[in-house]
N, C-alpha and C. Protein backbone atom coordinates (compact mmCIF):
# COMPACT_ATOMS: atom_id res chain seq x y z
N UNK A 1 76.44 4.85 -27.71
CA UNK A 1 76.63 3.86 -28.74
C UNK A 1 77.80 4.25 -29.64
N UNK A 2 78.02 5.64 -29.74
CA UNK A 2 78.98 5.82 -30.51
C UNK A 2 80.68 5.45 -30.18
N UNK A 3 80.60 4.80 -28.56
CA UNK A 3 82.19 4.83 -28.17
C UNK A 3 82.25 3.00 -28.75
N UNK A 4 80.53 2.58 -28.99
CA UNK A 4 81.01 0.54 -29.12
C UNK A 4 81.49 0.94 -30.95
N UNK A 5 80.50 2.15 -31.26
CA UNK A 5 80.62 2.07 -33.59
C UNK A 5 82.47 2.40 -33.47
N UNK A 6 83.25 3.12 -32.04
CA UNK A 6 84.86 3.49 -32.36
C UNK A 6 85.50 2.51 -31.84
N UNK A 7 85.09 1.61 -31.41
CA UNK A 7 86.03 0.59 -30.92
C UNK A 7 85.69 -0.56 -31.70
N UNK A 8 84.60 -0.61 -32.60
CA UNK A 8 84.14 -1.35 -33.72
C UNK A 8 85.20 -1.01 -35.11
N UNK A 9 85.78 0.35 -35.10
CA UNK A 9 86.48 0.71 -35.89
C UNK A 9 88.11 0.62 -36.23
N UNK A 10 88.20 0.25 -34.51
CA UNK A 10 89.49 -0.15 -34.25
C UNK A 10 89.62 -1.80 -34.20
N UNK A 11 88.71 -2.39 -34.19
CA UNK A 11 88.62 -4.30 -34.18
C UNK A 11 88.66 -4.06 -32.79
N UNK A 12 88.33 -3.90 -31.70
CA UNK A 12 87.69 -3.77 -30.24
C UNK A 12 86.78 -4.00 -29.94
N UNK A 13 85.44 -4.11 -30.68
CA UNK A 13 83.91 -4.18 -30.47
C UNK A 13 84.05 -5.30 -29.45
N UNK A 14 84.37 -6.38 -29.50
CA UNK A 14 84.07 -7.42 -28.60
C UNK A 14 84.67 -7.13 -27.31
N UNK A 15 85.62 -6.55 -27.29
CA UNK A 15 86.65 -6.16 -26.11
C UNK A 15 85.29 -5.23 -25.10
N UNK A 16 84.65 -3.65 -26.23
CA UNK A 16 84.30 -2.91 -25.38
C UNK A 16 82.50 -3.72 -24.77
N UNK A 17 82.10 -4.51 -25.48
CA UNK A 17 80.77 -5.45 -24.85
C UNK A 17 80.77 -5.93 -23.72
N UNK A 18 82.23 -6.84 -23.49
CA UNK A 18 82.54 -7.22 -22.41
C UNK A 18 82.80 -6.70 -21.50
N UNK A 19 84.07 -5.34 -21.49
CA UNK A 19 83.92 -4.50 -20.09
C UNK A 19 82.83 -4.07 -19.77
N UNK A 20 81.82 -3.76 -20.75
CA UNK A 20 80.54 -3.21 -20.71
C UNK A 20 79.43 -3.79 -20.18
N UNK A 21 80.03 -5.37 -20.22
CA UNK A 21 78.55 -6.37 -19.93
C UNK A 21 77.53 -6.82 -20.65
N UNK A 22 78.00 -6.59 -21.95
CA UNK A 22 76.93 -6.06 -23.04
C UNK A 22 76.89 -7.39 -23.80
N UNK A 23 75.81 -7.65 -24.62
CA UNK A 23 75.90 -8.85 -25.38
C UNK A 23 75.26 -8.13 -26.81
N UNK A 24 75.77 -8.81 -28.03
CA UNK A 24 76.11 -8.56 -29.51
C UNK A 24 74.63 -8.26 -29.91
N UNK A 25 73.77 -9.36 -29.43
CA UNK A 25 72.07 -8.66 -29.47
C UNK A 25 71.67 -7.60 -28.66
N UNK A 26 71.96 -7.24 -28.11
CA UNK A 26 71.38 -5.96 -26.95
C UNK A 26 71.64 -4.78 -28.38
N UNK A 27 73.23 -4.84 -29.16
CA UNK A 27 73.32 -3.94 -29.92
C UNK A 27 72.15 -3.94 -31.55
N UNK A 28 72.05 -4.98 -31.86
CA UNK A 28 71.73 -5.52 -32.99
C UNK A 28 69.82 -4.75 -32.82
N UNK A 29 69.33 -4.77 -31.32
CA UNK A 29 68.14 -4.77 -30.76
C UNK A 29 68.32 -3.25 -31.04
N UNK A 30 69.28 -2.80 -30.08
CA UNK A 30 69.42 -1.24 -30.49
C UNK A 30 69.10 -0.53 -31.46
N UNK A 31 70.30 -1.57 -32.58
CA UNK A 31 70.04 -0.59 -34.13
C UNK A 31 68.44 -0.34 -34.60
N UNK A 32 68.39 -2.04 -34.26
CA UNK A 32 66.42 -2.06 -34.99
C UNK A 32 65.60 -1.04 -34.86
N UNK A 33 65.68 -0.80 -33.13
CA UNK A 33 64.60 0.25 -32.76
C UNK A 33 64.96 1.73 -33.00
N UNK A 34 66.65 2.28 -33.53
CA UNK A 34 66.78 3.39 -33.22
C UNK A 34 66.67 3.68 -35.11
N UNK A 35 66.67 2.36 -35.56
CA UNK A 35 66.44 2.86 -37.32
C UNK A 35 64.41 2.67 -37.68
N UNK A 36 64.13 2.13 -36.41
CA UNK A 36 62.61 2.53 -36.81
C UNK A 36 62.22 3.87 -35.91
N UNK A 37 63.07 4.74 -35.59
CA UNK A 37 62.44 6.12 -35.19
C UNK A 37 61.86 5.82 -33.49
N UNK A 38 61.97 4.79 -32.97
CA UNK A 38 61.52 4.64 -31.67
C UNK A 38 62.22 5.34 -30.34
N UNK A 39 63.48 5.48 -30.63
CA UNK A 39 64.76 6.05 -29.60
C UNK A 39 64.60 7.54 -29.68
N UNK A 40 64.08 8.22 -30.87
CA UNK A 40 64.57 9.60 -31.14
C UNK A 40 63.32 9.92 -30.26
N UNK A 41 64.18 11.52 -29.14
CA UNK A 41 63.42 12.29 -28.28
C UNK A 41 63.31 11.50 -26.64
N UNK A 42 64.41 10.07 -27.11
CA UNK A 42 64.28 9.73 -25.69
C UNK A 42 65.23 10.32 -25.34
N UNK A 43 65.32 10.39 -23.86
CA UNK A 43 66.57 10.25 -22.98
C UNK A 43 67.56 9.12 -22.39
N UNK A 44 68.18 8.81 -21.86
CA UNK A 44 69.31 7.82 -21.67
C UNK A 44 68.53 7.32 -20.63
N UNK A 45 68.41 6.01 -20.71
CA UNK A 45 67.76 5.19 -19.25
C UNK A 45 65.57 5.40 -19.75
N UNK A 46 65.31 5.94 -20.51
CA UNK A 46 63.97 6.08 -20.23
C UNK A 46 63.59 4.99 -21.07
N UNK A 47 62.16 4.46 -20.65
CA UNK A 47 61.73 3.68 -21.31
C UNK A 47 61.33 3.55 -22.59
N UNK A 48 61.36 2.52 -23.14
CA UNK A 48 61.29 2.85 -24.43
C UNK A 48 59.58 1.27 -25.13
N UNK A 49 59.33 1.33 -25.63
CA UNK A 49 58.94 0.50 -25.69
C UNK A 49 58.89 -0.41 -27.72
N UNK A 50 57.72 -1.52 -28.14
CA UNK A 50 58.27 -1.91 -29.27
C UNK A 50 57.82 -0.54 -30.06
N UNK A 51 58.25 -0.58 -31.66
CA UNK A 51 58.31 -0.12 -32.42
C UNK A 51 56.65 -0.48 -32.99
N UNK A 52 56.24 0.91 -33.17
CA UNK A 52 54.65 0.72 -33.68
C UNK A 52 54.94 -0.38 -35.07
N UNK A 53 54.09 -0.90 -35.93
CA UNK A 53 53.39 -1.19 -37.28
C UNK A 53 54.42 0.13 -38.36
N UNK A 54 53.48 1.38 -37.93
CA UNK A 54 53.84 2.59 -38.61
C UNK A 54 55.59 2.63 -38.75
N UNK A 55 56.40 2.49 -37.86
CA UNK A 55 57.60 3.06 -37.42
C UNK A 55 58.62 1.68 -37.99
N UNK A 56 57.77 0.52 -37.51
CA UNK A 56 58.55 -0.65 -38.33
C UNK A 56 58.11 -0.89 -40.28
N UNK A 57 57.47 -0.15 -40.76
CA UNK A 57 57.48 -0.14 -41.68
C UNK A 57 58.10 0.49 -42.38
N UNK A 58 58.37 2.32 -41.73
CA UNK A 58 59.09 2.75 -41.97
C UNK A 58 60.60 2.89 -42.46
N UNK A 59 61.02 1.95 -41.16
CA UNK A 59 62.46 1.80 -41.03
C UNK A 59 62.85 0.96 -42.44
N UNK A 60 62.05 -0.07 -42.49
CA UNK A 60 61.56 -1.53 -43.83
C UNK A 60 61.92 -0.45 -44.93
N UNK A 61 61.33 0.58 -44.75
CA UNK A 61 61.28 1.10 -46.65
C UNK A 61 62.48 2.34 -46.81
N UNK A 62 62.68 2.82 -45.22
CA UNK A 62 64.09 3.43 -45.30
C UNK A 62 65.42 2.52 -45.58
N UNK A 63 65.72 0.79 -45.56
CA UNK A 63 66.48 0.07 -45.88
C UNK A 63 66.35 -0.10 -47.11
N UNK A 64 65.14 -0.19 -47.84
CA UNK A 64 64.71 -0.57 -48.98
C UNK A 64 65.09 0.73 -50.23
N UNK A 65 64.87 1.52 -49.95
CA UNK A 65 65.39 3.48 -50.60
C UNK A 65 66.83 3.16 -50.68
N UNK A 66 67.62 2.93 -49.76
CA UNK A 66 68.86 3.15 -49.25
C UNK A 66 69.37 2.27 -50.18
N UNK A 67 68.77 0.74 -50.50
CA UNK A 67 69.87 -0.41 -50.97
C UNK A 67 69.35 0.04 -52.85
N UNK A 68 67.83 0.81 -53.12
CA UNK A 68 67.94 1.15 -54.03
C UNK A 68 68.32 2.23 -54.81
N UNK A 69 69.16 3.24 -53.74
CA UNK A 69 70.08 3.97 -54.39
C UNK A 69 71.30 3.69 -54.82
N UNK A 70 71.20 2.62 -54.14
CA UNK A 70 73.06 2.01 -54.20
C UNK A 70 72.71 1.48 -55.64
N UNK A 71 71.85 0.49 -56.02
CA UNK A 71 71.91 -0.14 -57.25
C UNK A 71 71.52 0.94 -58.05
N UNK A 72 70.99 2.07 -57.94
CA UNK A 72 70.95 2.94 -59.32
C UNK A 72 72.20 3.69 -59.41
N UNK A 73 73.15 4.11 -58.69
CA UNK A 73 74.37 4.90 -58.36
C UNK A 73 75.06 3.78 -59.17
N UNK A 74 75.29 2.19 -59.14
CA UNK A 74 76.11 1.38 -59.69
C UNK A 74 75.71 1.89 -61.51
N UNK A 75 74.04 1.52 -61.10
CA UNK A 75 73.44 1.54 -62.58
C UNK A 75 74.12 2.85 -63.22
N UNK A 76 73.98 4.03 -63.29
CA UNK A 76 74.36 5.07 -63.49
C UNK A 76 75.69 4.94 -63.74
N UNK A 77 76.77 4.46 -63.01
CA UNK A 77 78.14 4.28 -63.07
C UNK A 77 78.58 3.28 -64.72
N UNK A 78 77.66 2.76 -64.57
CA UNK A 78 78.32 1.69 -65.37
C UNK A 78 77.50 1.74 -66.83
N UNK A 79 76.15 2.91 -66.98
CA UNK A 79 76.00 3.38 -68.20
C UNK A 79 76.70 4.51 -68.71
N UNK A 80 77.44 4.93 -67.79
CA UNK A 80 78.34 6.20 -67.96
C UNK A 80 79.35 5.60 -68.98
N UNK A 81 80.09 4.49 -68.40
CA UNK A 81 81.29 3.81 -68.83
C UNK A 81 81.20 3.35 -69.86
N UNK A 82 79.99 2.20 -70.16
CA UNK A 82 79.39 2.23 -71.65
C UNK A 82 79.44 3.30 -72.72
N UNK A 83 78.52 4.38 -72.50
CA UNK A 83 78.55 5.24 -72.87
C UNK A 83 80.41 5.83 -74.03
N UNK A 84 80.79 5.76 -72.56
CA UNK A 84 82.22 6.13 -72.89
C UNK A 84 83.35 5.27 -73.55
N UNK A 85 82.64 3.80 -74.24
CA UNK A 85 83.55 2.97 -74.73
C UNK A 85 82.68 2.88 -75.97
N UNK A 86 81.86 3.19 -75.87
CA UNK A 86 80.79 2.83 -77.32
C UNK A 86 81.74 4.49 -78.52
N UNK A 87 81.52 5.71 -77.26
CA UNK A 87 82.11 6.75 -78.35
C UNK A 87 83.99 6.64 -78.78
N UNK A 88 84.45 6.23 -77.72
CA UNK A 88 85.76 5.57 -78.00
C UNK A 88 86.16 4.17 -79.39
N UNK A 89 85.24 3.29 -79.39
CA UNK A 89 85.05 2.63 -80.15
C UNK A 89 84.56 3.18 -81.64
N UNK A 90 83.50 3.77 -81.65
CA UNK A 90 82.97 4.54 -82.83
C UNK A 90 84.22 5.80 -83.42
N UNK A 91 85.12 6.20 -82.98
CA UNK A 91 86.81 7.53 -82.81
C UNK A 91 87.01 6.31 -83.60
N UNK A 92 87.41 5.26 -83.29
CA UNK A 92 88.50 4.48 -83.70
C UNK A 92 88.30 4.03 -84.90
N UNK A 93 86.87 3.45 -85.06
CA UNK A 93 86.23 2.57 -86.40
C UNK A 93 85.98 3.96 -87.39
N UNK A 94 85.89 5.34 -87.22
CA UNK A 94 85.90 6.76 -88.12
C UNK A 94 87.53 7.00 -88.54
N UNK A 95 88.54 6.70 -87.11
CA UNK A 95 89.81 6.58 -87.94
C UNK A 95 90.28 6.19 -88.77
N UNK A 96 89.88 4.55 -88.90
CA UNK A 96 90.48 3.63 -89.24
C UNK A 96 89.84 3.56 -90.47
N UNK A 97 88.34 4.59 -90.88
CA UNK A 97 88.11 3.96 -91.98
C UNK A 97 88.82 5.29 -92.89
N UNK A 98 88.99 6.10 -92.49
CA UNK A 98 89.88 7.42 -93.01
C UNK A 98 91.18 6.80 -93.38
N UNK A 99 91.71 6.40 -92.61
CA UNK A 99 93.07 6.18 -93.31
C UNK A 99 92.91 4.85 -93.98
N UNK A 100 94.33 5.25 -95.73
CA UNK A 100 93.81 4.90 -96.80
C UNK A 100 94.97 3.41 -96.18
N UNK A 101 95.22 2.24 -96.65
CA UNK A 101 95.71 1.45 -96.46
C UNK A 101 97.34 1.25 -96.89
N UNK A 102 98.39 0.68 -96.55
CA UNK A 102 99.54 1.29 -97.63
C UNK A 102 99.79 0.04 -98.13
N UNK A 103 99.78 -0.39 -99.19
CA UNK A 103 100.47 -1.54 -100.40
C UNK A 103 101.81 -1.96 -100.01
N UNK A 104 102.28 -3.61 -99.91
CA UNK A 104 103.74 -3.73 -99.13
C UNK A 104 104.19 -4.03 -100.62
């Protein structure tokens, strides 16, 4: 699978399906079963069969972890930045009240 993810990388994916014989669901089928833990410990060609309850739930809450690290990593990012305009803001309004005004 890893020569269709490098020719996916180069804009080829469709190119290498076709010499391959392969159709866009066969891969899509792939991912499903090899992100619910069903593929690992096989060998190439052995049978494989569906994905237990257990193993498809799994995979469900390993997507679910994954998309909620991303939104706390944003979250985190962007209280940082706050953070860092609130003390920038507060520098400026301590400057500004320090200096005395000058008479034209």
């Amino acid at each position: 699978m890893n020569a269709y993810e490098d020719a996916c990388a180069s804009a080829a994916g469709g190119a290498y399906l076709r010499s391959e014989g392969l159709y866009s669901s066969q891969i899509t089928e792939w991912r499903r079963l090899r992100d619910a833990g069903v593929l690992e410990g096989k060998q190439a060609g052995q049978a494989i069969g569906r994905p237990s309850p257990e193993q498809a739930e799994i995979a469900r809450l390993k997507q679910e972890l994954e998309a909620a690290r991303k939104r706390l990593s944003t979250t985190e990012t962007a209280l940082e930045i706050m953070g860092k305009a609130h003390a920038l803001l507060e520098d400026l309004s301590e400057s500004a009240a320090e200096k005395p005004r000058k008479k034209p």
